[in-house]
PDB file of N, CA and C in Angstrom:
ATOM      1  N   UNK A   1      22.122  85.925 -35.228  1.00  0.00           N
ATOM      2  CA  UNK A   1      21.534  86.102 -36.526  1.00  0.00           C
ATOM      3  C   UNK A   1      22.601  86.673 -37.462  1.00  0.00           C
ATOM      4  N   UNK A   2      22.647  86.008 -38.532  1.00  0.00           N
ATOM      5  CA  UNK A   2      23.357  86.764 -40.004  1.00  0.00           C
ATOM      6  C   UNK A   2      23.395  86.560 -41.194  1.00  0.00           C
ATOM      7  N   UNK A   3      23.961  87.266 -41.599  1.00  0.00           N
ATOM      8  CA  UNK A   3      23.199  87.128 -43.034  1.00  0.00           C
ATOM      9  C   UNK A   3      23.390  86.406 -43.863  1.00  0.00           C
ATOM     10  N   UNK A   4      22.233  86.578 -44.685  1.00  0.00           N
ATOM     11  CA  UNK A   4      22.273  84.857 -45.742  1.00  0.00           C
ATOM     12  C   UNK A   4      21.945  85.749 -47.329  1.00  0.00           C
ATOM     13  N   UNK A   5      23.220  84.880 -48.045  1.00  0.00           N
ATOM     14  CA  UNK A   5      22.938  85.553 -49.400  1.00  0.00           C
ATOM     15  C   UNK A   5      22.235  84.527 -50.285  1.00  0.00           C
ATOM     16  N   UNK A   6      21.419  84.984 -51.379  1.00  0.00           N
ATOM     17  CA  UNK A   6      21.116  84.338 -52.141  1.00  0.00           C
ATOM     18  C   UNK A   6      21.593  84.657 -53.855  1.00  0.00           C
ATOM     19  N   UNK A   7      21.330  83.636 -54.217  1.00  0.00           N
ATOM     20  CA  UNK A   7      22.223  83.996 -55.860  1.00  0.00           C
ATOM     21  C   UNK A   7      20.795  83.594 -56.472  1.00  0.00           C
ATOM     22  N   UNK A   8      20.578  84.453 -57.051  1.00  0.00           N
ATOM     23  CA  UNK A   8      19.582  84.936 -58.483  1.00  0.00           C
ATOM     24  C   UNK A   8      20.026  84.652 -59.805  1.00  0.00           C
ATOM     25  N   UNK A   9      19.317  83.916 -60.913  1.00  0.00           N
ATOM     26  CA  UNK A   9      19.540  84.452 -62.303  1.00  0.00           C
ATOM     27  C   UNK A   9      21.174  84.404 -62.454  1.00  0.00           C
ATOM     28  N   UNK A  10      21.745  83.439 -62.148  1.00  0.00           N
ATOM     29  CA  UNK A  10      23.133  83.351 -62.552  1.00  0.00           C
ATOM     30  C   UNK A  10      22.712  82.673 -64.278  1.00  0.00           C
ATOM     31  N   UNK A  11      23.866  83.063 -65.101  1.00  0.00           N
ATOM     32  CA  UNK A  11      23.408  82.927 -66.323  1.00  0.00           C
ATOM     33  C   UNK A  11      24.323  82.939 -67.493  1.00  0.00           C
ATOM     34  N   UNK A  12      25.334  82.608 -67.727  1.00  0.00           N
ATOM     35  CA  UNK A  12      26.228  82.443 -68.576  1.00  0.00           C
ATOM     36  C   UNK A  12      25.678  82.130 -70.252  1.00  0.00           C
ATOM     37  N   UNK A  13      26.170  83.239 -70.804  1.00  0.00           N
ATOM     38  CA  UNK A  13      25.667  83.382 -72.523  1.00  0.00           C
ATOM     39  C   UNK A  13      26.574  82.100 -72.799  1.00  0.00           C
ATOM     40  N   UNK A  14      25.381  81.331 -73.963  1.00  0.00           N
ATOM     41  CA  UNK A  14      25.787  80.068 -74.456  1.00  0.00           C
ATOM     42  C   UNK A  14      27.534  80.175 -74.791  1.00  0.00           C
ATOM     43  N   UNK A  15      28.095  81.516 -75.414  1.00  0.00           N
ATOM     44  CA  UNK A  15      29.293  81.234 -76.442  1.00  0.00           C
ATOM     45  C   UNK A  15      30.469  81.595 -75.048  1.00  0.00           C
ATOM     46  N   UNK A  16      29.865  81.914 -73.967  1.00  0.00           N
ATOM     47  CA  UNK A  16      30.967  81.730 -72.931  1.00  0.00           C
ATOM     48  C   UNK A  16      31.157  80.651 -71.721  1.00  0.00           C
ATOM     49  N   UNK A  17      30.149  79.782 -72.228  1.00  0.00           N
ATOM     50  CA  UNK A  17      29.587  78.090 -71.083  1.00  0.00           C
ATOM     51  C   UNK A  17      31.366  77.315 -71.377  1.00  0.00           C
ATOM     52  N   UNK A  18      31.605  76.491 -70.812  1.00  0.00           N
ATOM     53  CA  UNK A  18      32.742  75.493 -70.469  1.00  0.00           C
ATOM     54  C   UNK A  18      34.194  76.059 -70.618  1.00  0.00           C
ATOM     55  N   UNK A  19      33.854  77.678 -69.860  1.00  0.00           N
ATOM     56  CA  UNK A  19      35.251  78.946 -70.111  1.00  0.00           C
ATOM     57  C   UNK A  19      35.632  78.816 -68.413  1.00  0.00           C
ATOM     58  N   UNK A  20      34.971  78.731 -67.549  1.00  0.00           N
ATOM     59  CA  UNK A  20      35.274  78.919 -66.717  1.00  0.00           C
ATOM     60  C   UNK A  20      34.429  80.093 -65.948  1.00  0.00           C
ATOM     61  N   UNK A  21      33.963  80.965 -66.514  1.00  0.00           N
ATOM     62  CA  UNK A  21      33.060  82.563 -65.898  1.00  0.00           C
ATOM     63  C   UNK A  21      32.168  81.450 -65.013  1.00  0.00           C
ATOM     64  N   UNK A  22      31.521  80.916 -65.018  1.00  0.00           N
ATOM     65  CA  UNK A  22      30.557  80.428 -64.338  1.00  0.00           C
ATOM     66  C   UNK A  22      31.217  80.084 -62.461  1.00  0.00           C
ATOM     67  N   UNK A  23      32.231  79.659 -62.584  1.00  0.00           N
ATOM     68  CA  UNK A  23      32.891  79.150 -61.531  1.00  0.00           C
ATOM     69  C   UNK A  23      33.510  80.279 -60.927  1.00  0.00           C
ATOM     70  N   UNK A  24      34.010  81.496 -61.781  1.00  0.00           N
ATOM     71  CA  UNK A  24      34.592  82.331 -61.344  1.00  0.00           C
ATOM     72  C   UNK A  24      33.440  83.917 -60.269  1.00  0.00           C
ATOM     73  N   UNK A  25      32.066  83.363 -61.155  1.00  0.00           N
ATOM     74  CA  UNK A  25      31.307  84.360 -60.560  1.00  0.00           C
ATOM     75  C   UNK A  25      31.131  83.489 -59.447  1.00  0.00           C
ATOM     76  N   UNK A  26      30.629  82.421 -59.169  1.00  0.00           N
ATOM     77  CA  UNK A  26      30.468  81.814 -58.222  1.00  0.00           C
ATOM     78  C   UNK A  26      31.464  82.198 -57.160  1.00  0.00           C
ATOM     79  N   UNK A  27      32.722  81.842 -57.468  1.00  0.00           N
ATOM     80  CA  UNK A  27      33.505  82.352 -56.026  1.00  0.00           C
ATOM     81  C   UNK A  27      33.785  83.453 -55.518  1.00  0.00           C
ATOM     82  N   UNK A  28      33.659  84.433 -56.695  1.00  0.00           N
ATOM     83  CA  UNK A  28      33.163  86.123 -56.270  1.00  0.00           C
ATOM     84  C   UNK A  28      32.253  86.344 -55.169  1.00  0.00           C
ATOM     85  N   UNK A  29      31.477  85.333 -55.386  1.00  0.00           N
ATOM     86  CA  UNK A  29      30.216  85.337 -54.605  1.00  0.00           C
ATOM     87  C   UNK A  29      30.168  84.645 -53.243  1.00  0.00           C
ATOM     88  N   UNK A  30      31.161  83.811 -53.050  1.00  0.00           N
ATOM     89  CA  UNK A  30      31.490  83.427 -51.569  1.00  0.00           C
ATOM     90  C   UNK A  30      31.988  84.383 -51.160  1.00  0.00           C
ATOM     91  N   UNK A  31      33.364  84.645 -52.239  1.00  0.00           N
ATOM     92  CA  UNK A  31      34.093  85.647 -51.684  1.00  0.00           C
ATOM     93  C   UNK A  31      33.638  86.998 -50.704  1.00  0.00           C
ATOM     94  N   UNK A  32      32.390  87.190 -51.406  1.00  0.00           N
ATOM     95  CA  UNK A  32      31.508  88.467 -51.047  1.00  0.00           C
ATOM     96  C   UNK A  32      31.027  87.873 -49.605  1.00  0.00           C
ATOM     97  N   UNK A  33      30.418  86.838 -49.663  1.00  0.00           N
ATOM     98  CA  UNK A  33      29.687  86.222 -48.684  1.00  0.00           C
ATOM     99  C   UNK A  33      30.652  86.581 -47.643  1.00  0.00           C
ATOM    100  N   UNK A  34      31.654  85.820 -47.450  1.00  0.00           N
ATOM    101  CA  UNK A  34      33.007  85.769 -46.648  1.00  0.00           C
ATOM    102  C   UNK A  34      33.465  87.243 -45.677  1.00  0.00           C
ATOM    103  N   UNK A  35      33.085  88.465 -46.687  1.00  0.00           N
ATOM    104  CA  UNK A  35      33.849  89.405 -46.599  1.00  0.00           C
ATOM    105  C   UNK A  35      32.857  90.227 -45.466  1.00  0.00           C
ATOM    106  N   UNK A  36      31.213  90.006 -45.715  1.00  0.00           N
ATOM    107  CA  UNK A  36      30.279  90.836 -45.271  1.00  0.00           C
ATOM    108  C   UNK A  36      29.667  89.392 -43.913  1.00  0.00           C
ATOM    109  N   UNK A  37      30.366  88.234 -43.648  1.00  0.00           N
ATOM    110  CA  UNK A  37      30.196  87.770 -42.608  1.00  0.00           C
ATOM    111  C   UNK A  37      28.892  86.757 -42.448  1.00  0.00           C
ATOM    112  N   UNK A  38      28.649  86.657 -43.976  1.00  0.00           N
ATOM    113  CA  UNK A  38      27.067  86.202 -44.012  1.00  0.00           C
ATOM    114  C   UNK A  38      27.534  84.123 -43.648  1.00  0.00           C
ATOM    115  N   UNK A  39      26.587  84.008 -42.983  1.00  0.00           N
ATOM    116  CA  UNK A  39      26.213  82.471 -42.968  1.00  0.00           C
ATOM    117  C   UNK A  39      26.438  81.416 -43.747  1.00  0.00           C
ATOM    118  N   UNK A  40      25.431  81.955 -44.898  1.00  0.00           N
ATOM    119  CA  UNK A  40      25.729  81.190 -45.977  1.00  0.00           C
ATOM    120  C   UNK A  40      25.247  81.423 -47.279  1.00  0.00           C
ATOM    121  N   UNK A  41      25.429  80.946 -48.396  1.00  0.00           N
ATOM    122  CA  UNK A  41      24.934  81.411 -49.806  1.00  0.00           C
ATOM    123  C   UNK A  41      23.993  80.145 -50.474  1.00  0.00           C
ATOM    124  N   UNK A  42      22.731  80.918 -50.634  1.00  0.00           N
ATOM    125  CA  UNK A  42      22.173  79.804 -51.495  1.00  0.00           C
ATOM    126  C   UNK A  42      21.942  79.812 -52.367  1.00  0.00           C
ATOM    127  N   UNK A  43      21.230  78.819 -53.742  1.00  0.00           N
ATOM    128  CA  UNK A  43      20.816  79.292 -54.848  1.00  0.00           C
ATOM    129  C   UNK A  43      20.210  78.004 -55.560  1.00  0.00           C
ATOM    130  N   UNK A  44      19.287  78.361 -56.417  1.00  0.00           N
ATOM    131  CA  UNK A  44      18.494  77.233 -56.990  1.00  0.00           C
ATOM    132  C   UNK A  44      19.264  76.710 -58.723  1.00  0.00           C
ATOM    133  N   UNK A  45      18.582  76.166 -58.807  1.00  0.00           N
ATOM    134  CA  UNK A  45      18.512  75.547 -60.923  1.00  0.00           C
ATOM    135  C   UNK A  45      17.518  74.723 -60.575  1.00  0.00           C
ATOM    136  N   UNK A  46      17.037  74.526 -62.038  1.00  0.00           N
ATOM    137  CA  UNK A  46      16.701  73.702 -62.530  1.00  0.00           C
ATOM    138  C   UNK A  46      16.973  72.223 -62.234  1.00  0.00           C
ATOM    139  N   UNK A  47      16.215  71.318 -62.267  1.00  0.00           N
ATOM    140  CA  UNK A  47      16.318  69.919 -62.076  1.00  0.00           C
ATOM    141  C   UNK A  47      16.843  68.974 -62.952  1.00  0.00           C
ATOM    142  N   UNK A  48      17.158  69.844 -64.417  1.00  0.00           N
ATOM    143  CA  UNK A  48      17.538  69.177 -65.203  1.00  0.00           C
ATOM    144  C   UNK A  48      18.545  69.940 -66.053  1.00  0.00           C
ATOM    145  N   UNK A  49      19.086  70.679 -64.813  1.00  0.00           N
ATOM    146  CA  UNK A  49      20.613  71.519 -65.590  1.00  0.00           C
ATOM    147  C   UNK A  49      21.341  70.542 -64.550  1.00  0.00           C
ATOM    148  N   UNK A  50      21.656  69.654 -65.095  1.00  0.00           N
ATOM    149  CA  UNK A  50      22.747  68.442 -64.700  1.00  0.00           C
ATOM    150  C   UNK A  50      24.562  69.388 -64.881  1.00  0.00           C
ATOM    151  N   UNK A  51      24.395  70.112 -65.502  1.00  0.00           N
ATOM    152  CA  UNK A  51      25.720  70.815 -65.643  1.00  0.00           C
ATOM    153  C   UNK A  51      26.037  71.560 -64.520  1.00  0.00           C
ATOM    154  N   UNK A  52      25.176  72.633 -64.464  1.00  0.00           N
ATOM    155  CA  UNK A  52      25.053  73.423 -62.820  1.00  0.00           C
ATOM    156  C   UNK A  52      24.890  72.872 -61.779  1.00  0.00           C
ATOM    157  N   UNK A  53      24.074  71.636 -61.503  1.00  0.00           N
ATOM    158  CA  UNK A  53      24.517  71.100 -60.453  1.00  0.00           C
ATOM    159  C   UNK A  53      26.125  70.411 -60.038  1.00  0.00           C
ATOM    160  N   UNK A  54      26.052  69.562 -61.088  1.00  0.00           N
ATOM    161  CA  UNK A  54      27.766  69.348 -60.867  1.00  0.00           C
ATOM    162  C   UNK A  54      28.709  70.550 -60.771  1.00  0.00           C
ATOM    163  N   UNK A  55      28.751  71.574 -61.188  1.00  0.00           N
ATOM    164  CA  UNK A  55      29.552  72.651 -60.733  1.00  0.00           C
ATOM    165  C   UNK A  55      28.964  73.203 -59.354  1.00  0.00           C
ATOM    166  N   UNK A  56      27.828  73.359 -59.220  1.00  0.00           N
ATOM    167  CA  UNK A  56      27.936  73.582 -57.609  1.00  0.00           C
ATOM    168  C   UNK A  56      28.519  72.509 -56.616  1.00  0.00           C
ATOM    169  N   UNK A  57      28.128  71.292 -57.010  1.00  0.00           N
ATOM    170  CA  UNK A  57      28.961  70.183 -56.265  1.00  0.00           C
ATOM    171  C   UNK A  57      29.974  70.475 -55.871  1.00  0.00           C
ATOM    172  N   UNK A  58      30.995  70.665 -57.409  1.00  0.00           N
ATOM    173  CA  UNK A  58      32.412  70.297 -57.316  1.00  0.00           C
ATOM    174  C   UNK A  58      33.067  71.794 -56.259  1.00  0.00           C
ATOM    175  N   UNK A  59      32.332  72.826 -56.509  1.00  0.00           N
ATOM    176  CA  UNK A  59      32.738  73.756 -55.579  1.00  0.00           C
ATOM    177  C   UNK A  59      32.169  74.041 -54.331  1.00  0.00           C
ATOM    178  N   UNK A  60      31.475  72.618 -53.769  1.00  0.00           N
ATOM    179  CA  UNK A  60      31.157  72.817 -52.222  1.00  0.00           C
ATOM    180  C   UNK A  60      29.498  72.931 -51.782  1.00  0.00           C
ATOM    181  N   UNK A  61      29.143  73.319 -52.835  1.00  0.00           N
ATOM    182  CA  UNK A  61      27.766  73.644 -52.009  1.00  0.00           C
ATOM    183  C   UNK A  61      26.892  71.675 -51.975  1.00  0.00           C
ATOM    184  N   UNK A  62      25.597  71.716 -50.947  1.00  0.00           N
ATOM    185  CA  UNK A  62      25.357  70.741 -50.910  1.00  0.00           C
ATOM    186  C   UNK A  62      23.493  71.011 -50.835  1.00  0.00           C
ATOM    187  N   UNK A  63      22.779  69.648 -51.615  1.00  0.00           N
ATOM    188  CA  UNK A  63      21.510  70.070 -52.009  1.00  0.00           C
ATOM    189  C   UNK A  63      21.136  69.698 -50.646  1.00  0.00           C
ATOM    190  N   UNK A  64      19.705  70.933 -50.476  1.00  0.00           N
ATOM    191  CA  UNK A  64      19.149  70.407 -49.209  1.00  0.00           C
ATOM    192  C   UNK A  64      18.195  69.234 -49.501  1.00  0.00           C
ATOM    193  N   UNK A  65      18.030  68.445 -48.800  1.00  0.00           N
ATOM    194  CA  UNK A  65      16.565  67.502 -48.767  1.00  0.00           C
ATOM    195  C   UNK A  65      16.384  67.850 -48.022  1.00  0.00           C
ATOM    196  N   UNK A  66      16.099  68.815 -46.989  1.00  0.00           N
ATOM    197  CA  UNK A  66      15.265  68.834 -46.057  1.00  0.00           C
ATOM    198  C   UNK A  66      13.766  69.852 -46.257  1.00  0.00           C
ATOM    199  N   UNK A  67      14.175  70.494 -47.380  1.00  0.00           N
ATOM    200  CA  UNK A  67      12.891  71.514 -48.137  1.00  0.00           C
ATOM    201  C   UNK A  67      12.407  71.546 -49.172  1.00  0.00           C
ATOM    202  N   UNK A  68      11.244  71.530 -49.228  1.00  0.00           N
ATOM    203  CA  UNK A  68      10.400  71.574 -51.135  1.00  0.00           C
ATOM    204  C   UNK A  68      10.534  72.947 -51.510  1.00  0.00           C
ATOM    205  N   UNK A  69      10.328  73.971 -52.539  1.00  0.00           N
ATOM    206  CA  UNK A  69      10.007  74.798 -52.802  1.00  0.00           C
ATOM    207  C   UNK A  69       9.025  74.924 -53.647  1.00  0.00           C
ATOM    208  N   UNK A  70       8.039  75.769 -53.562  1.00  0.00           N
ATOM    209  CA  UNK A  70       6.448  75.764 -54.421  1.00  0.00           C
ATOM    210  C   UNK A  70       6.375  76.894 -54.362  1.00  0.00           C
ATOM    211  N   UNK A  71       5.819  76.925 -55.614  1.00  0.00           N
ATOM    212  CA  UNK A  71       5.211  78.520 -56.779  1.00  0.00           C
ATOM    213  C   UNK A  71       4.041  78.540 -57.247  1.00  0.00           C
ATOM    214  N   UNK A  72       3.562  80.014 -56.752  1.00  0.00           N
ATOM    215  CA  UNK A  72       1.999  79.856 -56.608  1.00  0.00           C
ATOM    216  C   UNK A  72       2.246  80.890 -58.147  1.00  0.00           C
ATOM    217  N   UNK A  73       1.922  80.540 -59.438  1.00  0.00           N
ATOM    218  CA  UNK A  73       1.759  81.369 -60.675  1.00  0.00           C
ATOM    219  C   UNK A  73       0.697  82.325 -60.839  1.00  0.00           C
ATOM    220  N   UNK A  74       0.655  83.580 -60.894  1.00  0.00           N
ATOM    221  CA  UNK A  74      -0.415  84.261 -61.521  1.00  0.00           C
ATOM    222  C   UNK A  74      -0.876  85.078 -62.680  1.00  0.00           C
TER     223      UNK A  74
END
């Protein structure tokens, strides 16, 4: 067993988008992963942030199909 990180609320203010911060927190965040031995890192978006997905692409991560996720609202 070990540990699995997840990434929350990643979020780049509009006037700092296509700078690079986005990519750079991201690998902070392996980095971290890496350091404390964890498994692996996951994290969601939107279905129609076509931008964030291609940057998770291009830096490795891969979408699961093997799971739905559902939200019960109250």
């Amino acid at each position: 067993m070990k540990k699995a990180w997840i990434l929350n609320d990643l979020y780049v203010k509009k006037e700092y988008r296509r700078s690079g911060v986005a990519q750079q927190l991201i690998q902070l965040s392996i980095e971290l992963c890496n350091d404390t031995g964890a498994k692996f890192l996951s994290l969601e978006t939107a279905a129609t942030n076509i931008k964030a997905q291609n940057l998770y692409k291009k830096m490795g991560f891969v979408n699961d199909q093997s799971f739905l996720s559902y939200t019960f609202q109250l």
